[in-house]
PDB file of N, CA and C in Angstrom:
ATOM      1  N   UNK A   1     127.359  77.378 111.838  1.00  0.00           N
ATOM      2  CA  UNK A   1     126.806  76.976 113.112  1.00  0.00           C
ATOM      3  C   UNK A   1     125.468  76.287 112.862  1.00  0.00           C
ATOM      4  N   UNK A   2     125.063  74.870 113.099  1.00  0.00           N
ATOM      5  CA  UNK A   2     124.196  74.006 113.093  1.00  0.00           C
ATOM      6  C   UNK A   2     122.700  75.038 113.554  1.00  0.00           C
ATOM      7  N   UNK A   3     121.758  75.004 113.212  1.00  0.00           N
ATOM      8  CA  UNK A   3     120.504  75.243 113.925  1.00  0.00           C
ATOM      9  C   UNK A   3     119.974  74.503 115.343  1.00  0.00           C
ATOM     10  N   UNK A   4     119.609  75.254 116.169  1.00  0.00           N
ATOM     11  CA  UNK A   4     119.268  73.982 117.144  1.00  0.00           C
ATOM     12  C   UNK A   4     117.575  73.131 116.716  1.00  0.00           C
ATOM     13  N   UNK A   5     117.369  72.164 117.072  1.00  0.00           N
ATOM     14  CA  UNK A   5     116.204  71.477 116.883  1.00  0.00           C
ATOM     15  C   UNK A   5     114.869  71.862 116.361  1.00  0.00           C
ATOM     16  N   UNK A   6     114.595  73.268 117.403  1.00  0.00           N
ATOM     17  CA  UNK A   6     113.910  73.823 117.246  1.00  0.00           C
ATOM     18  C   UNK A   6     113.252  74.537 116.625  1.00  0.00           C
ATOM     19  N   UNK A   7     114.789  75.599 115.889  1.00  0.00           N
ATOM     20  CA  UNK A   7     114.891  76.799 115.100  1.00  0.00           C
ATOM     21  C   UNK A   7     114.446  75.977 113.470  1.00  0.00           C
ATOM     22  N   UNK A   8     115.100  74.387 113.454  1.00  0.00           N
ATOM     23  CA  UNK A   8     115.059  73.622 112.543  1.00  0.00           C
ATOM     24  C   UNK A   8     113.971  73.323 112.207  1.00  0.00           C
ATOM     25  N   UNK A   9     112.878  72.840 113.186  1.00  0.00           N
ATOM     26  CA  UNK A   9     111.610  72.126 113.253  1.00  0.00           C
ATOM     27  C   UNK A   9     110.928  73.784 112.203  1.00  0.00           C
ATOM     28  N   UNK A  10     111.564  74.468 112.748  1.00  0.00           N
ATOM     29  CA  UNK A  10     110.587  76.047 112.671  1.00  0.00           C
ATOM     30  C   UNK A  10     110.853  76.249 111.268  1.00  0.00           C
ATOM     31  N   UNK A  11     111.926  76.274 110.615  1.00  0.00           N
ATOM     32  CA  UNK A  11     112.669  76.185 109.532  1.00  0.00           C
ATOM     33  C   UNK A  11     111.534  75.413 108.745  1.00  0.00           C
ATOM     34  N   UNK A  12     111.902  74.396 108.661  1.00  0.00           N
ATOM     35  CA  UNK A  12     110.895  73.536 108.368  1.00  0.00           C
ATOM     36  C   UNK A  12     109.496  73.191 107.851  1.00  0.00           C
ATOM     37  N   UNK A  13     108.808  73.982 108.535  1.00  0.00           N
ATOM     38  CA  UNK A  13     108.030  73.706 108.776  1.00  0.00           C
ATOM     39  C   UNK A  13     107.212  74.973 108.192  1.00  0.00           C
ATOM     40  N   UNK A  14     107.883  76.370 108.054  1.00  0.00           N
ATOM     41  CA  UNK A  14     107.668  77.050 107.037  1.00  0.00           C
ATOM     42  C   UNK A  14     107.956  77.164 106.110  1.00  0.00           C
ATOM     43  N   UNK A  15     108.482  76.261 105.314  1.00  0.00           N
ATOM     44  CA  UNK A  15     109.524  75.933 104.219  1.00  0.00           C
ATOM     45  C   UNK A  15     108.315  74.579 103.601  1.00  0.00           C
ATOM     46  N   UNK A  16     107.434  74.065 104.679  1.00  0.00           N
ATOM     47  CA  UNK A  16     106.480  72.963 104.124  1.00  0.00           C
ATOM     48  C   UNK A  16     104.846  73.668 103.628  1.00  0.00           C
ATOM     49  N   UNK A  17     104.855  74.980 104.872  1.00  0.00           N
ATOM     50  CA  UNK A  17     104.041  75.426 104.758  1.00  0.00           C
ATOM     51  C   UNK A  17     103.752  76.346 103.630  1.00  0.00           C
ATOM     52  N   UNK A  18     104.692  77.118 102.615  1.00  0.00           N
ATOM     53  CA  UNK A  18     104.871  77.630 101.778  1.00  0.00           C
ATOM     54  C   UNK A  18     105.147  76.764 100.735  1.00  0.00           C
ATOM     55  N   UNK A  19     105.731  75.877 100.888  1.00  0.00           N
ATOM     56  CA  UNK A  19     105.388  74.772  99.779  1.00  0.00           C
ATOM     57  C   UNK A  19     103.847  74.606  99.271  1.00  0.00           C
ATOM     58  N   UNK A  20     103.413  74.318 100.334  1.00  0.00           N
ATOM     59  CA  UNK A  20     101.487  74.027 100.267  1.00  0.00           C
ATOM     60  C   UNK A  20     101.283  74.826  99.686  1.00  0.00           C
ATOM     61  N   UNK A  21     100.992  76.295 100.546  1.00  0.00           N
ATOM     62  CA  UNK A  21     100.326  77.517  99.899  1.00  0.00           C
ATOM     63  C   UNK A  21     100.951  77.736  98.098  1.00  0.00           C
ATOM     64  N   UNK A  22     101.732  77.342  98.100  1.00  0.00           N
ATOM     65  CA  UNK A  22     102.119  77.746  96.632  1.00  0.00           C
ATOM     66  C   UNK A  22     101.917  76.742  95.698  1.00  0.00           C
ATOM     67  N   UNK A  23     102.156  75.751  96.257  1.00  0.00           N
ATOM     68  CA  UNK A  23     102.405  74.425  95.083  1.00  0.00           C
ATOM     69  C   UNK A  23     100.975  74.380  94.019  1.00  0.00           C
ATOM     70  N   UNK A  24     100.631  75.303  93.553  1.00  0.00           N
ATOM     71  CA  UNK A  24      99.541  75.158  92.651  1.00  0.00           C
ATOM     72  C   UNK A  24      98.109  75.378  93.640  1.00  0.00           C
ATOM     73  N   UNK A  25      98.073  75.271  94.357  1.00  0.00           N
ATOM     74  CA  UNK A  25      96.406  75.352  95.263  1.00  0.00           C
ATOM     75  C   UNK A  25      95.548  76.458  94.444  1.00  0.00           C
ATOM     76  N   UNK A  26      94.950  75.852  94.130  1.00  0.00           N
ATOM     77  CA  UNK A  26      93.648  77.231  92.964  1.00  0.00           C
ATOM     78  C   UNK A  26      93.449  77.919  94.624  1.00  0.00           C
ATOM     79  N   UNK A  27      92.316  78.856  93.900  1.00  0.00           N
ATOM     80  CA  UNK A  27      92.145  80.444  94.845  1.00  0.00           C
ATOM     81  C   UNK A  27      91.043  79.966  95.729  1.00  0.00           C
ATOM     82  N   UNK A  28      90.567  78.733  95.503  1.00  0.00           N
ATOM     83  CA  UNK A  28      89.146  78.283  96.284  1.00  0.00           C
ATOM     84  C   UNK A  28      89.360  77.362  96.932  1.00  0.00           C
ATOM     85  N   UNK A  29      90.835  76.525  96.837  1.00  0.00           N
ATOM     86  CA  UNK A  29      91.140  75.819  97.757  1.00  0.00           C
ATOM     87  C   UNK A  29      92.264  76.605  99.033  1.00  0.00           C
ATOM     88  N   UNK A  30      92.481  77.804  98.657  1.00  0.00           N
ATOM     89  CA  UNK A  30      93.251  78.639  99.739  1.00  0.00           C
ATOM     90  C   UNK A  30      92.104  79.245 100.608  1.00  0.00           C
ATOM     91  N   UNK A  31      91.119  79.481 100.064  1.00  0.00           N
ATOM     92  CA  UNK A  31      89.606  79.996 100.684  1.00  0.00           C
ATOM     93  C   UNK A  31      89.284  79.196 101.475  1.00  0.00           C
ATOM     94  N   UNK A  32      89.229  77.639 101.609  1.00  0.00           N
ATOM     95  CA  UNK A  32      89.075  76.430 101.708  1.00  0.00           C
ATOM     96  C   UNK A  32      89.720  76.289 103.100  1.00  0.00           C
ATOM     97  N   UNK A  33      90.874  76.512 102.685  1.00  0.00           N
ATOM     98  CA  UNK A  33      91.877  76.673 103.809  1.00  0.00           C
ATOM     99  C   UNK A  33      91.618  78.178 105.204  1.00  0.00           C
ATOM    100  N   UNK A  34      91.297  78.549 104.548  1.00  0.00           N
ATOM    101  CA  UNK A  34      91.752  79.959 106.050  1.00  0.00           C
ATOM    102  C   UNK A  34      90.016  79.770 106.227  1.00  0.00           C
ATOM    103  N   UNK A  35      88.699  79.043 105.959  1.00  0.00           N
ATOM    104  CA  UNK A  35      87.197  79.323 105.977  1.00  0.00           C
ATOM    105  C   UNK A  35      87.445  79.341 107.507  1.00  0.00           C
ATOM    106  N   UNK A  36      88.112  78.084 108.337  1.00  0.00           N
ATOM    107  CA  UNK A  36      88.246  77.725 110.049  1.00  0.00           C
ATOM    108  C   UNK A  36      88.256  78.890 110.373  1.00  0.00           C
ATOM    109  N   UNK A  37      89.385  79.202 109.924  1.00  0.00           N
ATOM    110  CA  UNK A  37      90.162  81.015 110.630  1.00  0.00           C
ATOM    111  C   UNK A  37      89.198  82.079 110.847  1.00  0.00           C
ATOM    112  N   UNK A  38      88.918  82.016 109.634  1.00  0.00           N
ATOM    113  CA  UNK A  38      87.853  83.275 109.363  1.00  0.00           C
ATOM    114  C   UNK A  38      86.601  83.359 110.246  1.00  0.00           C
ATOM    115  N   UNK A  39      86.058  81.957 109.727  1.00  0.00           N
ATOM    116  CA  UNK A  39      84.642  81.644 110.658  1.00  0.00           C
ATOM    117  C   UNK A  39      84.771  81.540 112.992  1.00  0.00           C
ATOM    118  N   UNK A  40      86.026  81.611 113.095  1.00  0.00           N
ATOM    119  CA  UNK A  40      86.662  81.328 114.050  1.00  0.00           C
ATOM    120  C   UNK A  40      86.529  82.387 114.867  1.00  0.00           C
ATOM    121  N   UNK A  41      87.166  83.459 114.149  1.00  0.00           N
ATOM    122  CA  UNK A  41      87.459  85.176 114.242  1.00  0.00           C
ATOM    123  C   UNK A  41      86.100  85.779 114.410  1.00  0.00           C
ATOM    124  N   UNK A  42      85.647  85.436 113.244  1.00  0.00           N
ATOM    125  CA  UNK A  42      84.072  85.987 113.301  1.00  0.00           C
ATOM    126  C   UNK A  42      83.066  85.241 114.755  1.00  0.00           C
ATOM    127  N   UNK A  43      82.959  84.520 114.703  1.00  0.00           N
ATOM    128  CA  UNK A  43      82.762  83.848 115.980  1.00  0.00           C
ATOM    129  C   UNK A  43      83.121  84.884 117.032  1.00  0.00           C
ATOM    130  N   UNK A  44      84.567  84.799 117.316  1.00  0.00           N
ATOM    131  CA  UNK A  44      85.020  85.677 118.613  1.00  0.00           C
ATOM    132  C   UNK A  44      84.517  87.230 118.383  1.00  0.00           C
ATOM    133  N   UNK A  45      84.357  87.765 117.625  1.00  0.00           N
ATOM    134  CA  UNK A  45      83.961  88.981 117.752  1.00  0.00           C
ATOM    135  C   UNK A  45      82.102  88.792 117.874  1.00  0.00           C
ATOM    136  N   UNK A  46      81.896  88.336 117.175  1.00  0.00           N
ATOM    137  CA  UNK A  46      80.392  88.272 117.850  1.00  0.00           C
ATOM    138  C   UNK A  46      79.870  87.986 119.525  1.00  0.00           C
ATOM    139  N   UNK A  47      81.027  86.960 119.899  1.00  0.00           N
ATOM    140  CA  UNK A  47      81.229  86.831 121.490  1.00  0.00           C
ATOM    141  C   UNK A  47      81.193  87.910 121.787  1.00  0.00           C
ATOM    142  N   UNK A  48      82.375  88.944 121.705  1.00  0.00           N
ATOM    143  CA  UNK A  48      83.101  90.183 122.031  1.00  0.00           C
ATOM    144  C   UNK A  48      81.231  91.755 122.184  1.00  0.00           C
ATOM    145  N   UNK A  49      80.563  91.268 120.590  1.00  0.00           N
ATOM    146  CA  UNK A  49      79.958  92.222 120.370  1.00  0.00           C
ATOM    147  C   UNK A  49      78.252  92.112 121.674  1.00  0.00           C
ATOM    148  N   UNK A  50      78.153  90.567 121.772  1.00  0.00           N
ATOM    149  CA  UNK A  50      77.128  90.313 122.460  1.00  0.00           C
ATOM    150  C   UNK A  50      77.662  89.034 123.177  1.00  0.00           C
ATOM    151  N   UNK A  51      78.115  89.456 124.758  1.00  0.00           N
ATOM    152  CA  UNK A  51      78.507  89.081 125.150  1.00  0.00           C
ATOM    153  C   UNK A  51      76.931  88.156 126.473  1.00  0.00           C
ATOM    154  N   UNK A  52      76.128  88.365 126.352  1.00  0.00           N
ATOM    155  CA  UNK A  52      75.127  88.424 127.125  1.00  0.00           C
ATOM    156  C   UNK A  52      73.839  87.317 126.070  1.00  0.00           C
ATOM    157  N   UNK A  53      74.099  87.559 124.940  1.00  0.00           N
ATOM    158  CA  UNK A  53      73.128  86.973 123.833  1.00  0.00           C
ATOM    159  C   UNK A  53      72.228  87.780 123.859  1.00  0.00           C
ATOM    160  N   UNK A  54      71.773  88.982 124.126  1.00  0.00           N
ATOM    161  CA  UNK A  54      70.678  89.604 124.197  1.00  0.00           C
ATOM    162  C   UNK A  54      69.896  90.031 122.712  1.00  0.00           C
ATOM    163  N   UNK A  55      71.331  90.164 121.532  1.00  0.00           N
ATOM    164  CA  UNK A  55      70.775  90.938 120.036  1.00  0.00           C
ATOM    165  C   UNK A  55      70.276  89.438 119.569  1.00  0.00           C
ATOM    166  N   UNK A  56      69.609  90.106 118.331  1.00  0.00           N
ATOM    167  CA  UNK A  56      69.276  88.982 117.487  1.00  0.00           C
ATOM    168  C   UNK A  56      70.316  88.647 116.676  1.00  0.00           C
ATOM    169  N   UNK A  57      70.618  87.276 116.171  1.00  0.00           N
ATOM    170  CA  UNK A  57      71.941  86.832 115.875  1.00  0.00           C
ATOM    171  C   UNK A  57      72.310  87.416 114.305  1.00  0.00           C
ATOM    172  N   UNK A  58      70.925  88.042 113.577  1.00  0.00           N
ATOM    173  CA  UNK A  58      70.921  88.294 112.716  1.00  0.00           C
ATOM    174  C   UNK A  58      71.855  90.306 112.684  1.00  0.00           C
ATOM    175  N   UNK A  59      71.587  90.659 113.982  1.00  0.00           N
ATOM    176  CA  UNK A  59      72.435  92.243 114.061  1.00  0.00           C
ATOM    177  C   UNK A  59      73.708  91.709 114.801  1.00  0.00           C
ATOM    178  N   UNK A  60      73.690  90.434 115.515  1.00  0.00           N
ATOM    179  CA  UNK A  60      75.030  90.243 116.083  1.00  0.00           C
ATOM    180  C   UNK A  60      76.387  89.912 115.184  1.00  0.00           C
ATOM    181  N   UNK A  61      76.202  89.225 114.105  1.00  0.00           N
ATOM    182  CA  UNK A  61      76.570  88.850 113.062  1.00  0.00           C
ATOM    183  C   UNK A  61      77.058  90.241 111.885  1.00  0.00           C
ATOM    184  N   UNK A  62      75.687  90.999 111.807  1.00  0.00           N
ATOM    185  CA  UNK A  62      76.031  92.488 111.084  1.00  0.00           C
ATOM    186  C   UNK A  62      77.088  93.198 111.453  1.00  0.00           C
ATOM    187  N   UNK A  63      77.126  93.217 113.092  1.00  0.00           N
ATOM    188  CA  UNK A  63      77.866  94.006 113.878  1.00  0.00           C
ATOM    189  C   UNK A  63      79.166  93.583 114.157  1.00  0.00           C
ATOM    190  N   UNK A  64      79.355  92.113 113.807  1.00  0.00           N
ATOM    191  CA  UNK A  64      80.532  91.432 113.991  1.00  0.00           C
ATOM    192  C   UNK A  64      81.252  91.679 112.771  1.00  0.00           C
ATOM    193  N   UNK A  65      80.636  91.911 111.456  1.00  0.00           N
ATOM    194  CA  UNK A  65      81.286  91.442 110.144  1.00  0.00           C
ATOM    195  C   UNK A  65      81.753  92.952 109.832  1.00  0.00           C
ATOM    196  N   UNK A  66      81.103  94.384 110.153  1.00  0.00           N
ATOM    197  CA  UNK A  66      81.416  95.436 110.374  1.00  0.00           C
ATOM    198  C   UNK A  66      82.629  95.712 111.352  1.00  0.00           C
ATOM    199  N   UNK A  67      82.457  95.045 112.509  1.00  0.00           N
ATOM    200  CA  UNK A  67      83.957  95.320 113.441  1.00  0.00           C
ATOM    201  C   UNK A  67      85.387  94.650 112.776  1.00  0.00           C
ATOM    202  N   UNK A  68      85.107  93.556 112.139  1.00  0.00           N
ATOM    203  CA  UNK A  68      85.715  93.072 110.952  1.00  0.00           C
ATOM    204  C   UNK A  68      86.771  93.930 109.945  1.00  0.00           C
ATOM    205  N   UNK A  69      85.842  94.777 109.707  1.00  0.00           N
ATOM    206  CA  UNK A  69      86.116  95.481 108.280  1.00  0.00           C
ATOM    207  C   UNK A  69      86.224  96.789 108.835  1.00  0.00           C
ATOM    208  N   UNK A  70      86.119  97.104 109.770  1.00  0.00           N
ATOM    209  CA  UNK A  70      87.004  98.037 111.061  1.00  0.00           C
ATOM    210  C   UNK A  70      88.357  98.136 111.213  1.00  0.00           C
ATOM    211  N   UNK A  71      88.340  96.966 111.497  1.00  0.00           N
ATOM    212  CA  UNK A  71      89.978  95.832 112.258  1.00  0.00           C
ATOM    213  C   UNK A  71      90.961  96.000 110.733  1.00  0.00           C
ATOM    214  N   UNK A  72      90.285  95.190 109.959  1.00  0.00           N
ATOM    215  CA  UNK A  72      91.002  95.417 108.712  1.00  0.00           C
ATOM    216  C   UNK A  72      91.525  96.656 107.411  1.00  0.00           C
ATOM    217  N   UNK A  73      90.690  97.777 108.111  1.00  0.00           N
ATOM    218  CA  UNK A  73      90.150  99.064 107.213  1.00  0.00           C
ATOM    219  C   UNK A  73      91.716  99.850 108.435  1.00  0.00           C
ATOM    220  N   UNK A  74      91.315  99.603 109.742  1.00  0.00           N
ATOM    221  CA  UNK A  74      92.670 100.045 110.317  1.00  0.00           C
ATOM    222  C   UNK A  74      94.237  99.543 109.747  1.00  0.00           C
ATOM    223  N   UNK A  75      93.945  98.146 110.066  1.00  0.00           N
ATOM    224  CA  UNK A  75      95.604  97.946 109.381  1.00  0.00           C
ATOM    225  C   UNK A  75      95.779  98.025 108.059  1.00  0.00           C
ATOM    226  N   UNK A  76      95.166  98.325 107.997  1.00  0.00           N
ATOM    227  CA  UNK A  76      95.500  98.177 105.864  1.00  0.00           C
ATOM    228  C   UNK A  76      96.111 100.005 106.139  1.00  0.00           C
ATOM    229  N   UNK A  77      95.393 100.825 106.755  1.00  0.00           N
ATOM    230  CA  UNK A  77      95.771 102.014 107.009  1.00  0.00           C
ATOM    231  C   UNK A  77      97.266 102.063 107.865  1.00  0.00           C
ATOM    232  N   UNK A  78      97.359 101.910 108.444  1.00  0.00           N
ATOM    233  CA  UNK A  78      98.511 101.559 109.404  1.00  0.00           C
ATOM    234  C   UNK A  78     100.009 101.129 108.783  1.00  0.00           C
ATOM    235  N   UNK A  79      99.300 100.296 107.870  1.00  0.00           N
ATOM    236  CA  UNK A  79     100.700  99.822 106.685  1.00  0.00           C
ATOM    237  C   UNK A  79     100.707 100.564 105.740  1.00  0.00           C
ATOM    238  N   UNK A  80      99.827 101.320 105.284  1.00  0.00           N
ATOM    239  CA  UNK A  80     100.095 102.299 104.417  1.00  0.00           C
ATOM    240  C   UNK A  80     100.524 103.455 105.089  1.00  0.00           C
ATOM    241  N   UNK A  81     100.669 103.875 106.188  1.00  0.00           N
ATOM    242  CA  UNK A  81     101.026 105.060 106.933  1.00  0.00           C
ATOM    243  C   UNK A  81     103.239 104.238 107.143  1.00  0.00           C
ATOM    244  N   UNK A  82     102.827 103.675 107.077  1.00  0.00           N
ATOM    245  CA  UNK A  82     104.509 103.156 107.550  1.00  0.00           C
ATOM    246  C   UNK A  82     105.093 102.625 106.310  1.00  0.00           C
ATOM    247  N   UNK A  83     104.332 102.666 105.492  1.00  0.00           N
ATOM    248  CA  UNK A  83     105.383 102.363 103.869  1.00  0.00           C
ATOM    249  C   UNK A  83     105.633 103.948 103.990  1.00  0.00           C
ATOM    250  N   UNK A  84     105.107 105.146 103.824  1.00  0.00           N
ATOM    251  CA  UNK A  84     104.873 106.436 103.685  1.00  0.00           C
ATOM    252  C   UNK A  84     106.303 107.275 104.587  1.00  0.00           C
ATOM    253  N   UNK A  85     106.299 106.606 106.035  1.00  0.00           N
ATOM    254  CA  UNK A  85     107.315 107.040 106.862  1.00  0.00           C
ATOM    255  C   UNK A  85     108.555 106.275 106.188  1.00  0.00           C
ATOM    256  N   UNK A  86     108.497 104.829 105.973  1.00  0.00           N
ATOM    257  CA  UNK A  86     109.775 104.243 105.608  1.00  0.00           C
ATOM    258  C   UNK A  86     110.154 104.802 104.006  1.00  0.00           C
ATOM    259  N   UNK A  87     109.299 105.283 103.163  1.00  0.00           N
ATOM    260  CA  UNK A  87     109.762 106.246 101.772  1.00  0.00           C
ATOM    261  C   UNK A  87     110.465 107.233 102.315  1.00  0.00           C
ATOM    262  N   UNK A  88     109.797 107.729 103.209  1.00  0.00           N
ATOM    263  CA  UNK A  88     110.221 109.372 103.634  1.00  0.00           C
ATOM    264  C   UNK A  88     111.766 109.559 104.627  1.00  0.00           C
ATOM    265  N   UNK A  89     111.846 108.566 104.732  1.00  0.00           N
ATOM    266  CA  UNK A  89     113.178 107.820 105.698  1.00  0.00           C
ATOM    267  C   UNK A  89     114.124 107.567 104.671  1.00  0.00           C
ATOM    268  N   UNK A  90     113.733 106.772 103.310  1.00  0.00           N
ATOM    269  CA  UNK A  90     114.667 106.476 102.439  1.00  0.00           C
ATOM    270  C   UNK A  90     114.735 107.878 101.464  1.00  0.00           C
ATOM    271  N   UNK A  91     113.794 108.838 101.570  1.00  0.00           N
ATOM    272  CA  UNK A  91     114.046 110.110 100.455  1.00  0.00           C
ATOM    273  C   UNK A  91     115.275 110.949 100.844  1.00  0.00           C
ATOM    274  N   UNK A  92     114.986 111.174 102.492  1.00  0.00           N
ATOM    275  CA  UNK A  92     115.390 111.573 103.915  1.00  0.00           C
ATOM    276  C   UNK A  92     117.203 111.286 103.374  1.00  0.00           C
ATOM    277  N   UNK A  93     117.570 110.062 103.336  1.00  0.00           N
ATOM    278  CA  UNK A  93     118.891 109.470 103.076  1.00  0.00           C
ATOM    279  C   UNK A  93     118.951 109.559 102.022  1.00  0.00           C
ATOM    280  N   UNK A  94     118.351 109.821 100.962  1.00  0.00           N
ATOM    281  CA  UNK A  94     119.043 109.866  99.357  1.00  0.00           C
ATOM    282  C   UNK A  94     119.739 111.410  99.343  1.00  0.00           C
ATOM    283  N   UNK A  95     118.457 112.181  99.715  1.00  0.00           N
ATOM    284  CA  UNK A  95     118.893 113.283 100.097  1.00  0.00           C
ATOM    285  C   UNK A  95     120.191 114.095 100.923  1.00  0.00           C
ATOM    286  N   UNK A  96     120.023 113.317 101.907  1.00  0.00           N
ATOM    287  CA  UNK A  96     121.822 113.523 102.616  1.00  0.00           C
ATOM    288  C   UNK A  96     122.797 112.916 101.752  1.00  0.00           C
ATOM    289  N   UNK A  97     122.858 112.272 101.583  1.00  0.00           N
ATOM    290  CA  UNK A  97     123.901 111.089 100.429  1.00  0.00           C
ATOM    291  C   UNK A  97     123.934 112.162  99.405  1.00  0.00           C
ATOM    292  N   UNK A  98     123.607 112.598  98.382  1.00  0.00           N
ATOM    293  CA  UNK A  98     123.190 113.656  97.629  1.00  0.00           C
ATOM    294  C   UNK A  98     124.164 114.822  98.146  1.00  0.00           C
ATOM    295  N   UNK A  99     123.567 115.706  99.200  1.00  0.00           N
ATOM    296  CA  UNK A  99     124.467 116.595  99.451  1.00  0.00           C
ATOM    297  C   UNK A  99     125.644 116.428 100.078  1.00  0.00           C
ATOM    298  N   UNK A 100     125.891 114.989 100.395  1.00  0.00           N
ATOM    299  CA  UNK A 100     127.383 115.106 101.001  1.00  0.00           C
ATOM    300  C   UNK A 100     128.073 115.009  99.998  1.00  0.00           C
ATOM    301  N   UNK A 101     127.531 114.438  98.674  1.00  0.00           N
ATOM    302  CA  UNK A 101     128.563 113.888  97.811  1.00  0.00           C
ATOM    303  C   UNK A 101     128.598 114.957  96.342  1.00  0.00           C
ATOM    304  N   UNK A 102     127.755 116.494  96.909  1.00  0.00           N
ATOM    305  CA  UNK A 102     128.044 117.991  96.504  1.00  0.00           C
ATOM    306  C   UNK A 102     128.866 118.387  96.915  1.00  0.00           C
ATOM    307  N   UNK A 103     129.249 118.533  98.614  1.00  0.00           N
ATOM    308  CA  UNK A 103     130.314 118.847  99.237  1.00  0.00           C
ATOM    309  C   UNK A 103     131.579 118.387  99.381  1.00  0.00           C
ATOM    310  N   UNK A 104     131.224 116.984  98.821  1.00  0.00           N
ATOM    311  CA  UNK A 104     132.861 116.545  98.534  1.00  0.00           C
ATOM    312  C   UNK A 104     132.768 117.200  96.977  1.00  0.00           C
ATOM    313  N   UNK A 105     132.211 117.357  95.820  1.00  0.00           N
ATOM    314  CA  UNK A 105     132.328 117.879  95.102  1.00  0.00           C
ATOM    315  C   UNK A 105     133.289 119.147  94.648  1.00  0.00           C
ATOM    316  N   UNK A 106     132.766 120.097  95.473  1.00  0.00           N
ATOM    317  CA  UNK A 106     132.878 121.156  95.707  1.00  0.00           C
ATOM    318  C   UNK A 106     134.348 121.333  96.118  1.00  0.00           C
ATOM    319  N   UNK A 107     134.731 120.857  97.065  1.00  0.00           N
ATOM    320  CA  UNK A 107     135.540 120.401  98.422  1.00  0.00           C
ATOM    321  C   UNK A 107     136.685 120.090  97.095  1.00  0.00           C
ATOM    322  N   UNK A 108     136.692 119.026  95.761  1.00  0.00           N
ATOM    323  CA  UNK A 108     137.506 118.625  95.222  1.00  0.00           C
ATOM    324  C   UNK A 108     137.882 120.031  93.806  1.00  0.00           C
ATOM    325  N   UNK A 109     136.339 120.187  93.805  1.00  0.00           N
ATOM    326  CA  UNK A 109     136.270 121.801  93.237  1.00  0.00           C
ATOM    327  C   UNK A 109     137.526 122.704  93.367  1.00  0.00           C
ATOM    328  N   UNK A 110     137.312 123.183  94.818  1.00  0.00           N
ATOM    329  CA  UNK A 110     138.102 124.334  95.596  1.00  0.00           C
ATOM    330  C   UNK A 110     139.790 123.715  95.213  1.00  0.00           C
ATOM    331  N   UNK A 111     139.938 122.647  95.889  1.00  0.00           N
ATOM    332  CA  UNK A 111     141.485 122.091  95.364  1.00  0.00           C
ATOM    333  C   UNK A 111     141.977 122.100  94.428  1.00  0.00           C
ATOM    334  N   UNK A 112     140.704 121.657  93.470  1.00  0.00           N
ATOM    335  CA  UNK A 112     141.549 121.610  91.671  1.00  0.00           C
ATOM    336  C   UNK A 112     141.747 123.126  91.098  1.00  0.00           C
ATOM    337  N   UNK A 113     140.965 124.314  91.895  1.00  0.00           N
ATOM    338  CA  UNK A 113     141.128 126.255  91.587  1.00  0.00           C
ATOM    339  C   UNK A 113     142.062 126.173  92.445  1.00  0.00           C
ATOM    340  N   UNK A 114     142.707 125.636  93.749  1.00  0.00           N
ATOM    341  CA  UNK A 114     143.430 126.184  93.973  1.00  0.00           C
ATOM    342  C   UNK A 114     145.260 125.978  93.093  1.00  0.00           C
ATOM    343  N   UNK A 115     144.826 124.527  93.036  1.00  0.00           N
ATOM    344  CA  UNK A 115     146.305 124.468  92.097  1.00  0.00           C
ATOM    345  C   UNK A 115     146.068 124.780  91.053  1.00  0.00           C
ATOM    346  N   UNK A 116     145.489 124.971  90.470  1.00  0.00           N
ATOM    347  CA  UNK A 116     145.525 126.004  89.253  1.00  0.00           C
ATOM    348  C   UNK A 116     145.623 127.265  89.091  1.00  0.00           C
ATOM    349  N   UNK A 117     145.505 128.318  90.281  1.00  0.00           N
ATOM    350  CA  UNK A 117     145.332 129.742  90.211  1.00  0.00           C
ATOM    351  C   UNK A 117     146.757 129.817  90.322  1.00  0.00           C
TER     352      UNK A 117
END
């Protein structure tokens, strides 16, 4: 089934964008790249932190680069809490898998004593 236009353009267009990011770009031209983003973000949270302009730009900035490393100190936690559940999900199933395939064991056990007794 064809992609429609869209799904294609989308296709595409991360397929160009991962080209970039990979095609050799040293570590200072990827820096280079996300500085907008970053400086962007930081921006909006300083909005967020002094919304009035009242601090000096020098604690607004402190306080921004700290909420920062807040934001990021959470999800870095967050994904490590859900690799932890998704291990414990896959131990969870090794574990059943495991004992079912005792009980068929067993199960083939009991049959092979019984024709033999």
């Amino acid at each position: 089934m064809p992609l429609s236009e869209e799904k294609e353009r989308a296709v595409l267009l991360m397929q160009e964008g991962n080209a970039r990011w990979m095609g050799g770009l040293a570590a200072t031209d990827r820096t280079q790249l996300t500085a907008p983003a970053r400086r962007s973000w930081l921006e909006q949270l300083m909005r967020e932190i002094d919304p009035d302009g009242t601090l000096p730009p020098a604690e607004v900035e402190f306080r921004a680069r700290q909420r920062r490393r807040e934001i990021m100190a959470r999800i870095s936690r967050l994904g490590v809490e859900k690799r932890l559940q998704q291990k414990a999900e896959r131990d969870r199933q090794a574990a059943d898998a495991a004992l079912e395939d005792l009980a068929d064991a067993m199960t083939e056990l009991a049959g092979y004593e019984q024709l033999t007794a």
